[in-house]
N, C-alpha and C. Protein backbone atom coordinates (compact mmCIF):
# COMPACT_ATOMS: atom_id res chain seq x y z
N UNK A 1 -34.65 40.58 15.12
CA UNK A 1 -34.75 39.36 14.34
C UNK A 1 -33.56 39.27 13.39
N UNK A 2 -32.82 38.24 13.33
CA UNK A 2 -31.73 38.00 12.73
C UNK A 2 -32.19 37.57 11.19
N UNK A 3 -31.57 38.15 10.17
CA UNK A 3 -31.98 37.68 9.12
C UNK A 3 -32.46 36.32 8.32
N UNK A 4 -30.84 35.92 8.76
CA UNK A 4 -30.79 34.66 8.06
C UNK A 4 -29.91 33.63 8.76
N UNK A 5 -30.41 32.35 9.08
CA UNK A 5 -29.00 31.69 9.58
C UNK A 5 -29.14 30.17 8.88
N UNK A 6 -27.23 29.88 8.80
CA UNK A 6 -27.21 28.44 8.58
C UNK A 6 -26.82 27.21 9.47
N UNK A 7 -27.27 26.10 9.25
CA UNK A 7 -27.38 25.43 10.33
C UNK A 7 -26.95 23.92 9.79
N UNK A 8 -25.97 23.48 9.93
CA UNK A 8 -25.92 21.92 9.10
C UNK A 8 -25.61 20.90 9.99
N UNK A 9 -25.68 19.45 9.89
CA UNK A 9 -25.20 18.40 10.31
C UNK A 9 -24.46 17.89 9.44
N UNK A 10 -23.02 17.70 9.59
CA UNK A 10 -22.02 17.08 8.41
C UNK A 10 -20.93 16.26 9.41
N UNK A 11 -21.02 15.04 8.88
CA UNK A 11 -20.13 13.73 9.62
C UNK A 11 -18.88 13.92 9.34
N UNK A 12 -18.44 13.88 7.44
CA UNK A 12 -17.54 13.95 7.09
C UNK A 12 -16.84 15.36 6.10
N UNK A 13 -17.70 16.20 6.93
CA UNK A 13 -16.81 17.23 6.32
C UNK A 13 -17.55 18.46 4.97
N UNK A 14 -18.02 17.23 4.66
CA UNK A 14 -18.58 17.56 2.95
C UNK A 14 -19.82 18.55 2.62
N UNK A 15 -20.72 18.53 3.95
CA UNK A 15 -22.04 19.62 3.91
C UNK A 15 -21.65 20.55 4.85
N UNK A 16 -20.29 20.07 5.37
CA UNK A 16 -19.78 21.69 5.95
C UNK A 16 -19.06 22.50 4.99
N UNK A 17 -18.34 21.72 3.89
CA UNK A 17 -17.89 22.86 3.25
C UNK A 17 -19.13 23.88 2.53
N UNK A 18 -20.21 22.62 1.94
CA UNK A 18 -21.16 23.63 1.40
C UNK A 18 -21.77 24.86 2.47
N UNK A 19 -22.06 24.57 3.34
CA UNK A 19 -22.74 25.51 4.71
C UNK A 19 -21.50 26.70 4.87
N UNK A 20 -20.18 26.22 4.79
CA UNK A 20 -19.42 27.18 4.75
C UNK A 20 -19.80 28.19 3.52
N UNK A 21 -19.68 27.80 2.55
CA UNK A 21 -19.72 28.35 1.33
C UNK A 21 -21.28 29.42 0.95
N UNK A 22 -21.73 28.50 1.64
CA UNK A 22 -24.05 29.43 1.77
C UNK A 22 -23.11 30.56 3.00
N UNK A 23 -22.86 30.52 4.38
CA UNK A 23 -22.92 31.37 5.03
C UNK A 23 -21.94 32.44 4.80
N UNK A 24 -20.66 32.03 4.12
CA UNK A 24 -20.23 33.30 3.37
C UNK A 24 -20.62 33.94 2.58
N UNK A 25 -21.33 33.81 1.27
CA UNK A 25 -21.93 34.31 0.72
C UNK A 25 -22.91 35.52 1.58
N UNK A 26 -23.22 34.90 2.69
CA UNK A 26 -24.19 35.42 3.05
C UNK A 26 -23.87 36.45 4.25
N UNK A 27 -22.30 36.68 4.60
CA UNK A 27 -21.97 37.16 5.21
C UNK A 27 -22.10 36.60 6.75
N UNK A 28 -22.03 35.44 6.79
CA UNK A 28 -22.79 35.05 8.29
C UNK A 28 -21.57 33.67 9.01
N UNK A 29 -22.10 33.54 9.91
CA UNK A 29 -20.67 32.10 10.31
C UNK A 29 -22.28 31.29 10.25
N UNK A 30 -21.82 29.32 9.51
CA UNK A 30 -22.56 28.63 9.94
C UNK A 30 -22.22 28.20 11.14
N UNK A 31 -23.57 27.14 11.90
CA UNK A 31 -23.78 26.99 12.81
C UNK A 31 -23.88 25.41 12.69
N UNK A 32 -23.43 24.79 13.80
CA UNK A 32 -23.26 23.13 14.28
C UNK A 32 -25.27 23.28 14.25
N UNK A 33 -25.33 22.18 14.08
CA UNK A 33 -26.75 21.84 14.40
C UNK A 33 -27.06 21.32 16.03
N UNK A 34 -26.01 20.61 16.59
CA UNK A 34 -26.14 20.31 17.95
C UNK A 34 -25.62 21.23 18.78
N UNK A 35 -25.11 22.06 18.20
CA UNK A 35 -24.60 23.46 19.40
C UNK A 35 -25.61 25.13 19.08
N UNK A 36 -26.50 24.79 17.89
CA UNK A 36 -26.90 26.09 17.37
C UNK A 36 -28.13 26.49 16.93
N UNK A 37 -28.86 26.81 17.97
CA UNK A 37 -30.43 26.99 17.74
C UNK A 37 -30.67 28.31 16.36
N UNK A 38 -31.65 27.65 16.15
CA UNK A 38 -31.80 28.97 14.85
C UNK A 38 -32.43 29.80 15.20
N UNK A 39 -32.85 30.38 16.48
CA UNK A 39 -32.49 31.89 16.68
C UNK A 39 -34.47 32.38 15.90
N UNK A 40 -34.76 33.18 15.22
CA UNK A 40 -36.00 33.49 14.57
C UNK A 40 -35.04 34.42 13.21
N UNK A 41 -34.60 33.92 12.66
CA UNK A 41 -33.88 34.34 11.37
C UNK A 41 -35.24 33.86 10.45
N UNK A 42 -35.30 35.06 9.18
CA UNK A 42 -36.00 35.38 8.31
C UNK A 42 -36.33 34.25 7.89
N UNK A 43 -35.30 33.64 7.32
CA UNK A 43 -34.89 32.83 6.73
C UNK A 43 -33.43 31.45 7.04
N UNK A 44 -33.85 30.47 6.93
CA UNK A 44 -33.04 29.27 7.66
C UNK A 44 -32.62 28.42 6.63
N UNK A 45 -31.40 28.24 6.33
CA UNK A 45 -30.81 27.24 5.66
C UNK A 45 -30.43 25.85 6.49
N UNK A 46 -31.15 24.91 6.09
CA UNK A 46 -30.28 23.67 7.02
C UNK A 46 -29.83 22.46 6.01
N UNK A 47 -29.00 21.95 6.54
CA UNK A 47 -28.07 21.14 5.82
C UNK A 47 -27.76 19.50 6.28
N UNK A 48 -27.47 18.96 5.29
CA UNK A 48 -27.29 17.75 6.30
C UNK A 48 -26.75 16.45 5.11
N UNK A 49 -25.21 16.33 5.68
CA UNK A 49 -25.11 14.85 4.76
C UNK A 49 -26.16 13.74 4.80
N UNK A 50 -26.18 12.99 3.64
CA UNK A 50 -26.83 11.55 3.47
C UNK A 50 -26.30 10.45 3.89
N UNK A 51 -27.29 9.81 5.04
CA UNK A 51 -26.39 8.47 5.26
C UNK A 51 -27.95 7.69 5.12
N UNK A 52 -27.74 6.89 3.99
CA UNK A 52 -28.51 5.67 3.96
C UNK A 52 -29.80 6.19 3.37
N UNK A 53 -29.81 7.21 2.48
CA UNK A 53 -30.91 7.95 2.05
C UNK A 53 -31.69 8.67 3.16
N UNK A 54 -30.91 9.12 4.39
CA UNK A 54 -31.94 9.78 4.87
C UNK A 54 -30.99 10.78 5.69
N UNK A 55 -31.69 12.13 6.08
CA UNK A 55 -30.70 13.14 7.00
C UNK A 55 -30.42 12.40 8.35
N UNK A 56 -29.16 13.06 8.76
CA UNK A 56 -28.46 12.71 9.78
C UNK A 56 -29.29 12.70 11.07
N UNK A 57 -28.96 11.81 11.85
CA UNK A 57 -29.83 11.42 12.94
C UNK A 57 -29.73 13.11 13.88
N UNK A 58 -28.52 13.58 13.91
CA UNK A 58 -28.89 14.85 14.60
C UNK A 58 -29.53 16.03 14.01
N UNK A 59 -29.62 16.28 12.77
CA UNK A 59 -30.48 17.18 11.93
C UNK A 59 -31.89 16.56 12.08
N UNK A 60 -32.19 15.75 11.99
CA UNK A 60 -33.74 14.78 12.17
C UNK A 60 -34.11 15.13 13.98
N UNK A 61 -33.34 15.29 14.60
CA UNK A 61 -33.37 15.82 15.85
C UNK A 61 -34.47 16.92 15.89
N UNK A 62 -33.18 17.49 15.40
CA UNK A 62 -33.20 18.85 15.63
C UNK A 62 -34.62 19.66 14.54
N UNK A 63 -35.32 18.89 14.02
CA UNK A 63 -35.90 19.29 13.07
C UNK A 63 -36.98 18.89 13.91
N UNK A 64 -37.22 17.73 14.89
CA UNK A 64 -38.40 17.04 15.36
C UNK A 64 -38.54 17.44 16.43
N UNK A 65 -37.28 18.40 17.28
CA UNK A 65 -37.85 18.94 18.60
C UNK A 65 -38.22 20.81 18.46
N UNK A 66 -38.05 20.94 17.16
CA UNK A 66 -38.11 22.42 16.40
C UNK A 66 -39.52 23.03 16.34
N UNK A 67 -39.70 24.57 16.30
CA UNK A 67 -40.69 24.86 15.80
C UNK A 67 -40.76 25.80 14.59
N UNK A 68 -41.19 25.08 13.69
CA UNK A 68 -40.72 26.10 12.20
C UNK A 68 -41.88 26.49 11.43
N UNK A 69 -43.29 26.02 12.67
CA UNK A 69 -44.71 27.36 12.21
C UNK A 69 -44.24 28.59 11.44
N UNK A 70 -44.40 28.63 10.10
CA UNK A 70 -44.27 30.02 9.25
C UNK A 70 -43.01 29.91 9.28
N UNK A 71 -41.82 29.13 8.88
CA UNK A 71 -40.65 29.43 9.04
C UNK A 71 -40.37 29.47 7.33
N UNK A 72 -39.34 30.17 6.50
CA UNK A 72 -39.00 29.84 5.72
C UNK A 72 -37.53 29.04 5.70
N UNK A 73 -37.64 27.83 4.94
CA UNK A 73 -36.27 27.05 5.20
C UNK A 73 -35.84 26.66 3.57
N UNK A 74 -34.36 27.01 3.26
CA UNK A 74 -34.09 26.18 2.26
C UNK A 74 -33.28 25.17 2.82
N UNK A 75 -33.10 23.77 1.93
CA UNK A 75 -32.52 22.82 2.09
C UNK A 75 -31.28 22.74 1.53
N UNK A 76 -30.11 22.20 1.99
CA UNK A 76 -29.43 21.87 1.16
C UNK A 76 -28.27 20.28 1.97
N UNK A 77 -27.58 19.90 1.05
CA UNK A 77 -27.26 18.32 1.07
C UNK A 77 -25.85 18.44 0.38
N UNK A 78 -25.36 17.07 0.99
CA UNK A 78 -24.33 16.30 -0.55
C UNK A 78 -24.66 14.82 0.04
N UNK A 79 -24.14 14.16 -1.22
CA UNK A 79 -24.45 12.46 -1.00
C UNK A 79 -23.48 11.92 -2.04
N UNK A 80 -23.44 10.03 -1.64
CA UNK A 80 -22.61 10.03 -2.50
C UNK A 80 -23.07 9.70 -4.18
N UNK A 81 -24.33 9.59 -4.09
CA UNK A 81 -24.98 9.84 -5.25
C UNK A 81 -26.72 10.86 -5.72
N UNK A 82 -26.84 11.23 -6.87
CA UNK A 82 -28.12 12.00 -6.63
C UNK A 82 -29.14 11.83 -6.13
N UNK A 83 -29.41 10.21 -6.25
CA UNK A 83 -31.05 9.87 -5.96
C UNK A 83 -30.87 9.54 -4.69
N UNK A 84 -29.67 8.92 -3.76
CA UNK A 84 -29.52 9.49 -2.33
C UNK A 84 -29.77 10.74 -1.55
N UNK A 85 -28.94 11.78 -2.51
CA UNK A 85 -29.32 13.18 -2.25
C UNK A 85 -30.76 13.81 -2.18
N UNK A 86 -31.15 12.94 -3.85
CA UNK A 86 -33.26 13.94 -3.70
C UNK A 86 -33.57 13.41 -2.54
N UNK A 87 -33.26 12.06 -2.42
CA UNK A 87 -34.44 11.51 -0.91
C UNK A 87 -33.65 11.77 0.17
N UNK A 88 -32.95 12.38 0.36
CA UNK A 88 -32.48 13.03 1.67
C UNK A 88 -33.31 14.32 1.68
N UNK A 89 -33.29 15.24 0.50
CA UNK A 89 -33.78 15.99 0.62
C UNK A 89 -35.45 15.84 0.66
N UNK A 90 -36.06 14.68 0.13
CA UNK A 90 -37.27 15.28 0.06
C UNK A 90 -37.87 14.60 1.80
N UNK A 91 -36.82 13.85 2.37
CA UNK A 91 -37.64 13.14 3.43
C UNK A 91 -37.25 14.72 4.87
N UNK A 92 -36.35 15.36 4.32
CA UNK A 92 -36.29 16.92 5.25
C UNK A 92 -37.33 17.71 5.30
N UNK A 93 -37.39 17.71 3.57
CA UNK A 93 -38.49 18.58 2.97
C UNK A 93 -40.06 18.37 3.73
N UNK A 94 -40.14 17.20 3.95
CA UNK A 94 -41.53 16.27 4.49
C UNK A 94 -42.04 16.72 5.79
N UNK A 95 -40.75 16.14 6.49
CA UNK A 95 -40.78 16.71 8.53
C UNK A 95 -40.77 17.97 8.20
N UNK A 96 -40.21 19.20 7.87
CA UNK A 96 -40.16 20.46 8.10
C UNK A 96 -41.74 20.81 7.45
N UNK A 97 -42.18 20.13 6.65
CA UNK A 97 -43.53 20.92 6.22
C UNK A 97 -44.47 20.50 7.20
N UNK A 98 -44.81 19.64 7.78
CA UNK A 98 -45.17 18.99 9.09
C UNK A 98 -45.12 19.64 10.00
N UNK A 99 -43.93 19.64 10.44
CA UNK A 99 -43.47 21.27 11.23
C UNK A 99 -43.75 22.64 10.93
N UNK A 100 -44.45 22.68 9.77
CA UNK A 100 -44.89 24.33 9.89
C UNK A 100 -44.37 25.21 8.64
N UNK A 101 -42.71 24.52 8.03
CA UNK A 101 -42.23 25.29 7.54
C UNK A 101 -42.35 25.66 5.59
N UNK A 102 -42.14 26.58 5.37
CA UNK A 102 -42.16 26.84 4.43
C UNK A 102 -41.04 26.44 2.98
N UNK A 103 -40.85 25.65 2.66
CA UNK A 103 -39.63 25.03 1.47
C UNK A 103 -39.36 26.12 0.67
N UNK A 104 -38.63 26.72 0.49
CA UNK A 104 -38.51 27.93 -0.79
C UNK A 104 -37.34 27.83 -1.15
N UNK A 105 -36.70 26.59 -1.15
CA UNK A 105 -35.84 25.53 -2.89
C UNK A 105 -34.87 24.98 -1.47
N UNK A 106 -34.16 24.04 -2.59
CA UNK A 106 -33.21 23.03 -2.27
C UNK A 106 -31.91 22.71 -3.13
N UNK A 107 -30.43 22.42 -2.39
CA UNK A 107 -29.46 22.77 -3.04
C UNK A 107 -28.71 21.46 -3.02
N UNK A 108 -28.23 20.34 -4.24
CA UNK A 108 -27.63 19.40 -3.81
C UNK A 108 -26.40 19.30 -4.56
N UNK A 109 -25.54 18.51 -4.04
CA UNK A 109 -24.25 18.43 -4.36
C UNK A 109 -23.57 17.34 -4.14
N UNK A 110 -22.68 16.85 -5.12
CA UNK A 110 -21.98 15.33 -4.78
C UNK A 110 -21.29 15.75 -3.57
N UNK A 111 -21.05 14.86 -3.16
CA UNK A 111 -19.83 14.28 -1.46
C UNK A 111 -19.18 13.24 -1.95
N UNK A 112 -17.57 13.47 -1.25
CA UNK A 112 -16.49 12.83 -1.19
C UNK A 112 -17.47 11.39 -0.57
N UNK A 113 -17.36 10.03 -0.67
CA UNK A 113 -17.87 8.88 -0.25
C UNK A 113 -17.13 7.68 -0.03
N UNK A 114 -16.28 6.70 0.51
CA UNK A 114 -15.20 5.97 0.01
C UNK A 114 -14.36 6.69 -0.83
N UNK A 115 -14.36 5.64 -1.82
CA UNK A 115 -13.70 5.66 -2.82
C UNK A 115 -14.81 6.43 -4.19
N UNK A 116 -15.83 6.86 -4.20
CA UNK A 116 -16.69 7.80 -5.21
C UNK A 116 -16.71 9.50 -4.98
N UNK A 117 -16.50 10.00 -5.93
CA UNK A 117 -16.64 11.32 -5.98
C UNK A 117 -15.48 12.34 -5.23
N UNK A 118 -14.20 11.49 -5.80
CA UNK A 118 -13.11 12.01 -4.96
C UNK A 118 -12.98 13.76 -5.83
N UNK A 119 -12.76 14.78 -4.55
CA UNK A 119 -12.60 15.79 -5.33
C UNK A 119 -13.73 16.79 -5.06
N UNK A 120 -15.45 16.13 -4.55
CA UNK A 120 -16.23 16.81 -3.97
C UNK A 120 -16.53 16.70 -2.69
N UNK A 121 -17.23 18.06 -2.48
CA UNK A 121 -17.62 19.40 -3.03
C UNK A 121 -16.25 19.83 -3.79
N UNK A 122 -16.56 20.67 -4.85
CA UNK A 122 -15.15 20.89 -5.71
C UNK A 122 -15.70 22.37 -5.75
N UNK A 123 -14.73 23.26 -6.48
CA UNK A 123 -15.01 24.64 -6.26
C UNK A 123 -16.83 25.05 -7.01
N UNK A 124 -16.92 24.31 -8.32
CA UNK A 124 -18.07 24.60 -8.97
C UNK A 124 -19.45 24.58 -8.35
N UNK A 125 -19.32 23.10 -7.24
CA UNK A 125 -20.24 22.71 -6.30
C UNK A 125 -20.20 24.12 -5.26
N UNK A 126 -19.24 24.55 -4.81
CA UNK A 126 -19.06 25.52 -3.81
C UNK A 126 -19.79 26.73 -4.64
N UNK A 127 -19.47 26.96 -5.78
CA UNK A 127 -19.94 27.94 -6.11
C UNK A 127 -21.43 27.91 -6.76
N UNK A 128 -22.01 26.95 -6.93
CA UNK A 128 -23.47 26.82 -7.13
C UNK A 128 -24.22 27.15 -5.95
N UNK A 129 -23.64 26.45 -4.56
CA UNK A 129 -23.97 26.72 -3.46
C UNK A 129 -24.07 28.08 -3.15
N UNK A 130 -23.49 28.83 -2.89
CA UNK A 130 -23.28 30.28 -2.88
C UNK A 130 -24.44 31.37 -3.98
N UNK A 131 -24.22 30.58 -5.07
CA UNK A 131 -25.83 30.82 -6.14
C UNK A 131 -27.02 30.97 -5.44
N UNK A 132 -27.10 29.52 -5.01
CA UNK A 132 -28.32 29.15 -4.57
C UNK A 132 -28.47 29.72 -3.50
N UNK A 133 -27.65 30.30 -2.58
CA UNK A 133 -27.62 31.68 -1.35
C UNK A 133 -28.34 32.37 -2.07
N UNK A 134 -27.79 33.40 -2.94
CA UNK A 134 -28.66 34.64 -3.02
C UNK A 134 -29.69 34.18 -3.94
N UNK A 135 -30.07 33.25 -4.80
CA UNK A 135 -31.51 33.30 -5.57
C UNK A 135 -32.53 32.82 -4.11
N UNK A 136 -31.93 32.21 -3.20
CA UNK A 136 -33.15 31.86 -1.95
C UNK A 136 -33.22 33.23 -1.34
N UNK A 137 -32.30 34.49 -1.04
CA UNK A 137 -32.87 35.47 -0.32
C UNK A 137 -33.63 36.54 -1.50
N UNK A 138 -33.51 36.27 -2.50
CA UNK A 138 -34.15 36.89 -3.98
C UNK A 138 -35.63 36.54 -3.64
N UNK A 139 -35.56 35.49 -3.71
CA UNK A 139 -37.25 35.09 -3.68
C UNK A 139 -38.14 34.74 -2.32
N UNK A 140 -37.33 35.27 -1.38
CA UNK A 140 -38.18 35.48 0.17
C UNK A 140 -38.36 36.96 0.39
């Protein structure tokens, strides 16, 4: 059983840097969501930019043809604003508990958007991310 794996859907870039930033921390390579089954890892990070307040049509996929009975999953996001971000996250949060899985926290972060939030993910965002790595394997 593999410990831990990460898994994101990112259009433009922006929830891959964070997924980059969780799976180093964590010593691990992330994983495409359309090329990368999660395997039975301890623990599952999945990720997914905001479009239109809601996760990406291939993370919503991949979450709805999944089985995450007893799974522990943290969440994590960027958007181009927060209350885009909570309801991205809480409409993940929703299907995966549906699915079985266990929520044990969630990580959000501005995204580059047009012309808003030029500059994120910025290193601080990267490095909260990476935080929020080890306080989620702390408390599983």
């Amino acid at each position: 059983m593999t410990d831990v794996s990460v898994v994101v859907d990112s259009k433009g870039g922006n929830t891959r840097k964070v997924a980059d930033a969780i799976a180093e921390e964590l010593g691990i390579q992330a994983g495409d969501v359309t090329t990368s089954p999660p395997g039975d890892a301890r623990i599952l990070f999945l990720g997914s930019g905001t479009y239109g307040g809601k996760p990406g049509e291939a993370m919503m996929k991949f979450i709805g043809s999944g089985n995450f009975s007893g799974r522990k999953v943290a969440i994590f996001g960027t958007s181009g604003s927060p209350a885009g971000g909570q309801k991205m996250i809480g409409a993940m949060a929703d299907i995966l508990k549906q699915k079985g899985a266990t929520i044990v926290g969630s990580y959000h972060c501005r995204g580059r958007f047009l012309l808003v939030n030029w500059g994120h993910p910025n290193k601080e965002d990267l490095d909260n991310a990476k935080k929020f790595a080890r306080e989620m394997l702390n408390i599983t």
